[in-house]
C-alpha atoms as a PDB file:
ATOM      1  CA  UNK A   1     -25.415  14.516  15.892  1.00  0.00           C
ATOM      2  CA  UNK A   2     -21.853  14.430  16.873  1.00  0.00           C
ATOM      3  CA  UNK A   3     -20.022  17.749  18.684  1.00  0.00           C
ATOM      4  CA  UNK A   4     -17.688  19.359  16.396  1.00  0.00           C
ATOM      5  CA  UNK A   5     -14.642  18.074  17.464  1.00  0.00           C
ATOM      6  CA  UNK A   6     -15.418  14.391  17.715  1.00  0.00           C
ATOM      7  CA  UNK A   7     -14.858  11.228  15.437  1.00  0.00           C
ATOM      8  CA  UNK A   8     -15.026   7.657  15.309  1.00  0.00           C
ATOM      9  CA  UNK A   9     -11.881   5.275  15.174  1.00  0.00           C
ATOM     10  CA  UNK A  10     -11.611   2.059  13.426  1.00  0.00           C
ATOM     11  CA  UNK A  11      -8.574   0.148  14.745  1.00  0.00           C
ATOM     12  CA  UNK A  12      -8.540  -3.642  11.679  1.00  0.00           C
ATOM     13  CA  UNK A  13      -5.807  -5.910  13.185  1.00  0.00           C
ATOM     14  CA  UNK A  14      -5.545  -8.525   9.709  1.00  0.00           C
ATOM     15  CA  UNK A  15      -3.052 -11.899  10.535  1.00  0.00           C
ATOM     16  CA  UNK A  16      -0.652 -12.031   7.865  1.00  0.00           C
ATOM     17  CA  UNK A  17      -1.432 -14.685   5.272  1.00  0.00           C
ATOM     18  CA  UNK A  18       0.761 -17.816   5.345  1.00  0.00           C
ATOM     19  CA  UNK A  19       1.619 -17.221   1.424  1.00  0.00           C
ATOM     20  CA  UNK A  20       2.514 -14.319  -0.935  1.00  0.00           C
ATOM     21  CA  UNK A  21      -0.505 -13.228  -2.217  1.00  0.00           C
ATOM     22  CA  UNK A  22      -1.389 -11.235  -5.150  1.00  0.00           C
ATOM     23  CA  UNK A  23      -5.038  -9.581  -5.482  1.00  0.00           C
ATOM     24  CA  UNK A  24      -6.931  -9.079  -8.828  1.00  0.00           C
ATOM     25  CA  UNK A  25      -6.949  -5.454  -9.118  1.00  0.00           C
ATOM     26  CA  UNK A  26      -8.715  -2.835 -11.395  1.00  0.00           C
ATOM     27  CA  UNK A  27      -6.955   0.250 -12.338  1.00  0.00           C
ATOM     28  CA  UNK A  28      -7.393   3.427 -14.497  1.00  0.00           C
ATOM     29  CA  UNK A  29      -4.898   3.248 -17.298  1.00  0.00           C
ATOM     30  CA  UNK A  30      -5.523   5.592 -20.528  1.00  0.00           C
ATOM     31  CA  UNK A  31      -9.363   6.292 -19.638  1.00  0.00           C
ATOM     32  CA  UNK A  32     -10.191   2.715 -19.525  1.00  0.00           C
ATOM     33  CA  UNK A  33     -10.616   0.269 -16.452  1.00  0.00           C
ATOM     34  CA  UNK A  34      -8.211  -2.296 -16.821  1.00  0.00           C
ATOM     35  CA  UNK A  35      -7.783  -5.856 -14.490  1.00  0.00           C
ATOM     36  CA  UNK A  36      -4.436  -6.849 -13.585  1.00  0.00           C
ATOM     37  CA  UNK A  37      -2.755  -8.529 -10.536  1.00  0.00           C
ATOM     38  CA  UNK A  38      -0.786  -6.726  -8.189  1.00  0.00           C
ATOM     39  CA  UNK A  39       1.798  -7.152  -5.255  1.00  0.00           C
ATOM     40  CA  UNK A  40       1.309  -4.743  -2.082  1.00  0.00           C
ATOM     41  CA  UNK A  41       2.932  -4.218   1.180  1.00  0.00           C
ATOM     42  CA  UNK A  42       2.512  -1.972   3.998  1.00  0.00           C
ATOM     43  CA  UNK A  43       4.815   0.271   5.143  1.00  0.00           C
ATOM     44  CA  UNK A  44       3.911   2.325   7.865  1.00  0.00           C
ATOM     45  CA  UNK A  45       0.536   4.014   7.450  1.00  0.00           C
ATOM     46  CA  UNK A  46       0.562   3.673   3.873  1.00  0.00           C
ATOM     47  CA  UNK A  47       0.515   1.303   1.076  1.00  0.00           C
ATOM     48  CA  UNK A  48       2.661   0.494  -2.321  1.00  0.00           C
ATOM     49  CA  UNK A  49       2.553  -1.814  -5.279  1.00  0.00           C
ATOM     50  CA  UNK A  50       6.000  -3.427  -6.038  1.00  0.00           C
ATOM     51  CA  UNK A  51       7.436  -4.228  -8.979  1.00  0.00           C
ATOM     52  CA  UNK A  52       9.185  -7.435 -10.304  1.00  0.00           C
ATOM     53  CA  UNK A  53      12.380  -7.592  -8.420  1.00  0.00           C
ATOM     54  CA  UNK A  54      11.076  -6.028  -5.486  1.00  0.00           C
ATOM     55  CA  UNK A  55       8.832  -8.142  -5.081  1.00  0.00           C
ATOM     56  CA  UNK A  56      10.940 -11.660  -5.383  1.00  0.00           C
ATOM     57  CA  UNK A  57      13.508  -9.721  -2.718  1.00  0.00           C
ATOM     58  CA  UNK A  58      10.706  -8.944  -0.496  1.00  0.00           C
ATOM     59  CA  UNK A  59       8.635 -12.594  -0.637  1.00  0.00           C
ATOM     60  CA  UNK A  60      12.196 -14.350  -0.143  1.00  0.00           C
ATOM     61  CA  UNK A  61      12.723 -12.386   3.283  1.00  0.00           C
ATOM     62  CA  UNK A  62       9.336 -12.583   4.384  1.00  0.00           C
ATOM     63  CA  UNK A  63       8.913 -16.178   3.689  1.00  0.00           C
ATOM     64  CA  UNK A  64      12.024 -17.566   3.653  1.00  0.00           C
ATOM     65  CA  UNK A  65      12.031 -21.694   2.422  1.00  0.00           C
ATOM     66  CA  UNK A  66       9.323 -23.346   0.170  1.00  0.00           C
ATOM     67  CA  UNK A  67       6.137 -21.793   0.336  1.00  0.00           C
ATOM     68  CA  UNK A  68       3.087 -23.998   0.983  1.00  0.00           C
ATOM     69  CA  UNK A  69       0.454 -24.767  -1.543  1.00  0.00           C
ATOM     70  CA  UNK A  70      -2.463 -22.828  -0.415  1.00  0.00           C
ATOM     71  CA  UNK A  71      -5.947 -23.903  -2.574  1.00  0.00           C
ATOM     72  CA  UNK A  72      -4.073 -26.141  -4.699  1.00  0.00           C
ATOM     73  CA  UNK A  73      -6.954 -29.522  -5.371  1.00  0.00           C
END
């Protein structure tokens, strides 16, 4: 047992990937579980999905130039 007071800390240090990458996701929508690909970033302590035009803004200043094909056979 652990005195009141006390806690663990997880510290993740993740590289950044070398291309734009957007997850399969599963979300809530209407009562139903529903797949769809999304686009996050960090920001601080906290995360947030952006939309359309955020995201093309945001991918061509964080990877300016052609992107590489990543997985491509």
């Amino acid at each position: 047992m652990r005195p009141a007071g006390e806690a663990d800390v997880c510290r993740v240090h993740v590289r950044p990937p070398p291309v734009p990458m957007e997850p399969a996701v599963t979300v809530q929508a209407k009562g139903q579980l529903v797949k769809k690909t999304a686009f996050y970033v960090r920001s601080g302590n906290s995360t947030r999905e952006l939309g359309d035009t955020e995201q093309e803004k945001y991918i061509l200043g964080r990877w300016p130039g052609p992107l590489p094909t990543v997985g491509v056979a």
